[in-house]
N, C-alpha and C. Protein backbone atom coordinates (compact mmCIF):
# COMPACT_ATOMS: atom_id res chain seq x y z
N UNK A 1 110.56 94.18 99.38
CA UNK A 1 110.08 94.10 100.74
C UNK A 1 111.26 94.03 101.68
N UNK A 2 111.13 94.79 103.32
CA UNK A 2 112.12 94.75 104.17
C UNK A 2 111.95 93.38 104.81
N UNK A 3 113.26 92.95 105.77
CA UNK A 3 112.92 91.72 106.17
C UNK A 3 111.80 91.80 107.27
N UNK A 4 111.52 93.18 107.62
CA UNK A 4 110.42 93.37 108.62
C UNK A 4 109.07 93.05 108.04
N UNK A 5 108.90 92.63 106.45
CA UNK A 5 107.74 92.21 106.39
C UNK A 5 106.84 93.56 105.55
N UNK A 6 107.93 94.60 105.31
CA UNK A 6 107.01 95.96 104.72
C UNK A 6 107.94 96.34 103.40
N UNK A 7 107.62 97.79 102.42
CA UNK A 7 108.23 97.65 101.38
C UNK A 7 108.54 99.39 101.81
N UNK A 8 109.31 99.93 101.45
CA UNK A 8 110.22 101.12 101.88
C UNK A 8 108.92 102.20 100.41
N UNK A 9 109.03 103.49 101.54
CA UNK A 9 108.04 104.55 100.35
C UNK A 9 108.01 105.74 101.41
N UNK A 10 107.90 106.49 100.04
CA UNK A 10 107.54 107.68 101.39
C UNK A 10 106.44 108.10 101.50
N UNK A 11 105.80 108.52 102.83
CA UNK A 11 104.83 109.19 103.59
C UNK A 11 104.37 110.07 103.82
N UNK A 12 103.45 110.70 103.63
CA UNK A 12 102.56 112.39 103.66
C UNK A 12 101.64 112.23 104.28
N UNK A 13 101.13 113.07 105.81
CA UNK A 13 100.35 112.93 106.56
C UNK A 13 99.95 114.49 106.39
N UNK A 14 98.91 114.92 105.89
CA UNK A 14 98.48 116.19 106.15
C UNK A 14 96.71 116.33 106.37
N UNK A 15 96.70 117.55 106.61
CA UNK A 15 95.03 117.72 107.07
C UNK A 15 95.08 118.36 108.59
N UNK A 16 93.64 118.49 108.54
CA UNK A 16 93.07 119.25 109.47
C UNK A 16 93.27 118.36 110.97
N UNK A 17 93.25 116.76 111.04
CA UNK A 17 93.06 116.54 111.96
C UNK A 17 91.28 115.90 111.99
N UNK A 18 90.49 116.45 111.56
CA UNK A 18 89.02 116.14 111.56
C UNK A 18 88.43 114.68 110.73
N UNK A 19 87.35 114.67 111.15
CA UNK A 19 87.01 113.23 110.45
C UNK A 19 86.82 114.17 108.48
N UNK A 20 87.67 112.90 108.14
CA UNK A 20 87.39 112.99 106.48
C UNK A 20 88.19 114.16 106.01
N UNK A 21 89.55 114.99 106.99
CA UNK A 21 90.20 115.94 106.52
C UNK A 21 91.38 115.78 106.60
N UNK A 22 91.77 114.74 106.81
CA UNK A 22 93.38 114.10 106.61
C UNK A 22 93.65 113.35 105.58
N UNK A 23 94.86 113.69 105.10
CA UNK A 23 94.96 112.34 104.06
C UNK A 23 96.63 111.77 104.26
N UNK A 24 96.80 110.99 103.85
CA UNK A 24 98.02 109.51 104.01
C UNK A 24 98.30 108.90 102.72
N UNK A 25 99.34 109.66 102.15
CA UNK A 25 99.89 109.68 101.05
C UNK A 25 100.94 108.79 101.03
N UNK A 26 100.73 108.05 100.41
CA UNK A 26 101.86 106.81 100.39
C UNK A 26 102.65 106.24 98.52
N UNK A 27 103.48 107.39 98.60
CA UNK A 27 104.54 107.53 97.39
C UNK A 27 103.30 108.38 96.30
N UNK A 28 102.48 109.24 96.90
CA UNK A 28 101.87 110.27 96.32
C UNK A 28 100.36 109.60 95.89
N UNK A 29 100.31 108.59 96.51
CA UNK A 29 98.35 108.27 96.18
C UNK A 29 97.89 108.06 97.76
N UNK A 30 96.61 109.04 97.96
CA UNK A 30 96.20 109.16 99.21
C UNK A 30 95.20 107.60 99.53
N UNK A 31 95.85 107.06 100.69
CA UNK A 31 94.90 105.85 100.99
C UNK A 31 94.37 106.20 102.22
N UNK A 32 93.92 107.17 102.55
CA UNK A 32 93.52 107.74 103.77
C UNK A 32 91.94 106.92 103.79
N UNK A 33 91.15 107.15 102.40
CA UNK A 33 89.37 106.71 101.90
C UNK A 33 89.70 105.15 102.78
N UNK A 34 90.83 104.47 102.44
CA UNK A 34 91.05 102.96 103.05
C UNK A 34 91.10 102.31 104.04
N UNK A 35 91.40 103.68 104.82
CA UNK A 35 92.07 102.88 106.19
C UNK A 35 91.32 103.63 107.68
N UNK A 36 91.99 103.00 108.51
CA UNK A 36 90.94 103.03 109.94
C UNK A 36 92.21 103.97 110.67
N UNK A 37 93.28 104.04 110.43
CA UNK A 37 94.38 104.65 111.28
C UNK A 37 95.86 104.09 111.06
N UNK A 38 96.72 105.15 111.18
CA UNK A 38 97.76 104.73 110.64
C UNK A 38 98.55 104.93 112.54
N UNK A 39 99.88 104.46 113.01
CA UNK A 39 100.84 104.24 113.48
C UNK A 39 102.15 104.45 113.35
N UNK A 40 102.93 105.45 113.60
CA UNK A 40 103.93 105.75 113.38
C UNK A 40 104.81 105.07 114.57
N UNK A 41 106.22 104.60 114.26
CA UNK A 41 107.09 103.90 115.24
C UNK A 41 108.43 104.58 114.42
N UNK A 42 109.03 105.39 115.58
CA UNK A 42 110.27 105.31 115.26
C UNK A 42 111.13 105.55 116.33
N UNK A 43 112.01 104.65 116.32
CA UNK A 43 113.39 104.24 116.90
C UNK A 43 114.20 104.42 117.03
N UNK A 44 115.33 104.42 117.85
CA UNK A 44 116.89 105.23 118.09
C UNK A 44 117.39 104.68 116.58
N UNK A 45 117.38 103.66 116.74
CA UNK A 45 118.53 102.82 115.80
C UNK A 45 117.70 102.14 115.08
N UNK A 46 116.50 102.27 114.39
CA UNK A 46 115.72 101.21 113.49
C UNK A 46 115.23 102.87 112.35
N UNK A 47 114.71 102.34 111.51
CA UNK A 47 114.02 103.48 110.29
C UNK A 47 112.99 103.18 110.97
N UNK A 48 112.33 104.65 110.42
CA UNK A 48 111.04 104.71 110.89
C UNK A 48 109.85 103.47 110.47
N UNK A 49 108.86 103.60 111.06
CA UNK A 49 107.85 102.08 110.32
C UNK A 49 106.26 102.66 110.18
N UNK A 50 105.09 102.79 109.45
CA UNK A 50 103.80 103.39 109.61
C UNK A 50 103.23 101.88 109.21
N UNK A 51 102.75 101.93 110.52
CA UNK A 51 101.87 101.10 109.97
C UNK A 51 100.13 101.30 110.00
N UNK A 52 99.90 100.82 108.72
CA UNK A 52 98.67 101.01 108.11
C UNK A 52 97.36 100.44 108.11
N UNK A 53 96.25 100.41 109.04
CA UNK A 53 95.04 100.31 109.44
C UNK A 53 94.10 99.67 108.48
N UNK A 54 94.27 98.71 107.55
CA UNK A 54 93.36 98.86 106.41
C UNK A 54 92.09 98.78 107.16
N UNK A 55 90.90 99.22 106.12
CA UNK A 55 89.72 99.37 106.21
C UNK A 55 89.21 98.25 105.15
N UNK A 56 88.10 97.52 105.64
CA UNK A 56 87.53 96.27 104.99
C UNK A 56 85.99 96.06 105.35
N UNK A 57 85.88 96.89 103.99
CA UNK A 57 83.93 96.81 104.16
C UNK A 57 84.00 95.08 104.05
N UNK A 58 83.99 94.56 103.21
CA UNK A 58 83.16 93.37 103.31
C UNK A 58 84.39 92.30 102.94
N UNK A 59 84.25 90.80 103.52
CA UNK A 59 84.77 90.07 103.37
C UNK A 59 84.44 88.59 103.16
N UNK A 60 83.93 87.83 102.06
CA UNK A 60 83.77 86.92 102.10
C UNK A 60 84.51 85.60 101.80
N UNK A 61 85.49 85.31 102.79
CA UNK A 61 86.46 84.25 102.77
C UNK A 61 86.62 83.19 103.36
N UNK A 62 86.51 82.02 103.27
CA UNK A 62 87.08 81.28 104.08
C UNK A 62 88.49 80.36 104.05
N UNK A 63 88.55 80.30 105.41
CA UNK A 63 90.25 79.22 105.29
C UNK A 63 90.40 78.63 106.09
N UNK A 64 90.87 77.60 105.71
CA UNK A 64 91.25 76.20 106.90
C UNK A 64 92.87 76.65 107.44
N UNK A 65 92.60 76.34 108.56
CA UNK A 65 94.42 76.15 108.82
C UNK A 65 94.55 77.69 109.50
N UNK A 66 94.17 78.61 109.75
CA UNK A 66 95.01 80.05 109.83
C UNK A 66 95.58 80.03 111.33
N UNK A 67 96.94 80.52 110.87
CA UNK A 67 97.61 80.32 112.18
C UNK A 67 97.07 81.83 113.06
N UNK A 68 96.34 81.84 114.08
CA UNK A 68 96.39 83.22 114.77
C UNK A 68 97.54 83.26 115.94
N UNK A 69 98.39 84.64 115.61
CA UNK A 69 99.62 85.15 116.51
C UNK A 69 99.34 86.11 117.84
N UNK A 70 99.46 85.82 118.78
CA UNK A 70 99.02 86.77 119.86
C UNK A 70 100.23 87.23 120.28
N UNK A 71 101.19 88.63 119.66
CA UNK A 71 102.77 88.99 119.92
C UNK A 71 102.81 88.59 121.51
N UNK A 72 103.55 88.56 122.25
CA UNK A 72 104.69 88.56 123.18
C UNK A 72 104.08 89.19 124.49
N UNK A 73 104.50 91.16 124.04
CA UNK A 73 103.42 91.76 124.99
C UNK A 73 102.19 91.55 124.92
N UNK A 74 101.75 91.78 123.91
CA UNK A 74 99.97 91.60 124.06
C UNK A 74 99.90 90.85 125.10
N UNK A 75 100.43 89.35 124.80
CA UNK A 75 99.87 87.86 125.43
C UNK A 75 100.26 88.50 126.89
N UNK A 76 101.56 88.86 127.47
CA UNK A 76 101.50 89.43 128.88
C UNK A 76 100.52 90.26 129.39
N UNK A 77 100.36 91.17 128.36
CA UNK A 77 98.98 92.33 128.79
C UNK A 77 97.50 91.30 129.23
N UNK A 78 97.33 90.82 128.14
CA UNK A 78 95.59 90.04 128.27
C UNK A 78 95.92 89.11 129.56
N UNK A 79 97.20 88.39 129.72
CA UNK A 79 97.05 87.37 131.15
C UNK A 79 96.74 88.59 131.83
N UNK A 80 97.82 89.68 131.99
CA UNK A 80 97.27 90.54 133.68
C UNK A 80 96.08 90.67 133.46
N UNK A 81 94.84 91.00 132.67
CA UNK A 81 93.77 91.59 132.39
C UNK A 81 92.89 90.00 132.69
N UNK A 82 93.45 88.87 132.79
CA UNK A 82 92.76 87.86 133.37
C UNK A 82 92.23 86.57 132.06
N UNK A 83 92.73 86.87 131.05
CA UNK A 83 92.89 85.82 129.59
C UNK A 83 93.33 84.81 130.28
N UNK A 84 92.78 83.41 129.66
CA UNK A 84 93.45 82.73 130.35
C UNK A 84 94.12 81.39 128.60
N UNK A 85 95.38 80.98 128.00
CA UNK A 85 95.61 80.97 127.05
C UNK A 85 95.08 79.69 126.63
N UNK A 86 94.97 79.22 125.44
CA UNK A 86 94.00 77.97 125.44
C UNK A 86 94.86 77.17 125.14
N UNK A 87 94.79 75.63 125.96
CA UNK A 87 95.58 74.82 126.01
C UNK A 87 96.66 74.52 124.43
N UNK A 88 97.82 73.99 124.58
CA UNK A 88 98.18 74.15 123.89
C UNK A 88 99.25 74.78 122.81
N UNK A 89 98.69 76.17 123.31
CA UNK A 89 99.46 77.49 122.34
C UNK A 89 100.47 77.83 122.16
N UNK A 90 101.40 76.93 122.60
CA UNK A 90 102.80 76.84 122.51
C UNK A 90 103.55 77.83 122.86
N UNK A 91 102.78 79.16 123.61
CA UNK A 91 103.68 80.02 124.69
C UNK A 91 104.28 79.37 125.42
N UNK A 92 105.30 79.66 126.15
CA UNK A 92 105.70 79.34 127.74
C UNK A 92 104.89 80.16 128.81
């Protein structure tokens, strides 16, 4: 794993473009059936990054404790949009 939190592979994006005619080949097994949309980011000076959409029919889990992260921009975006943050949240 990178220290960014991902594991280095290579990537195949091919298809039509249409629903159910693309596929997302990741070190040669298509997880396209898996996922909701993939994200490509790439950077002057960073490697490229895809990040990957999973898809999750069903989930039955529970957990105490989960920390939820609202990044940086987001949290600026949702205040202009009128969020207001819930006491606490240890933003500034």
């Amino acid at each position: 794993m990178s220290k960014r939190g991902g594991r280095a592979g290579k990537l195949r994006l091919t298809g039509s473009g249409l629903p159910g005619g693309t596929q997302v080949e990741l070190d040669g097994v298509d997880m396209a059936p898996g996922l909701t949309g993939v994200t490509l980011r790439i950077g002057v000076d960073d490697k490229p990054q895809a990040i990957l959409d999973v898809l999750l029919w069903e989930l039955d889990t529970e957990l105490d404790g989960v920390q939820f992260v609202v990044p940086p921009k987001t949290r600026e975006v949702l205040i202009q949009l009128g969020w207001t943050p819930p006491e606490g949240d240890g933003a500034s």
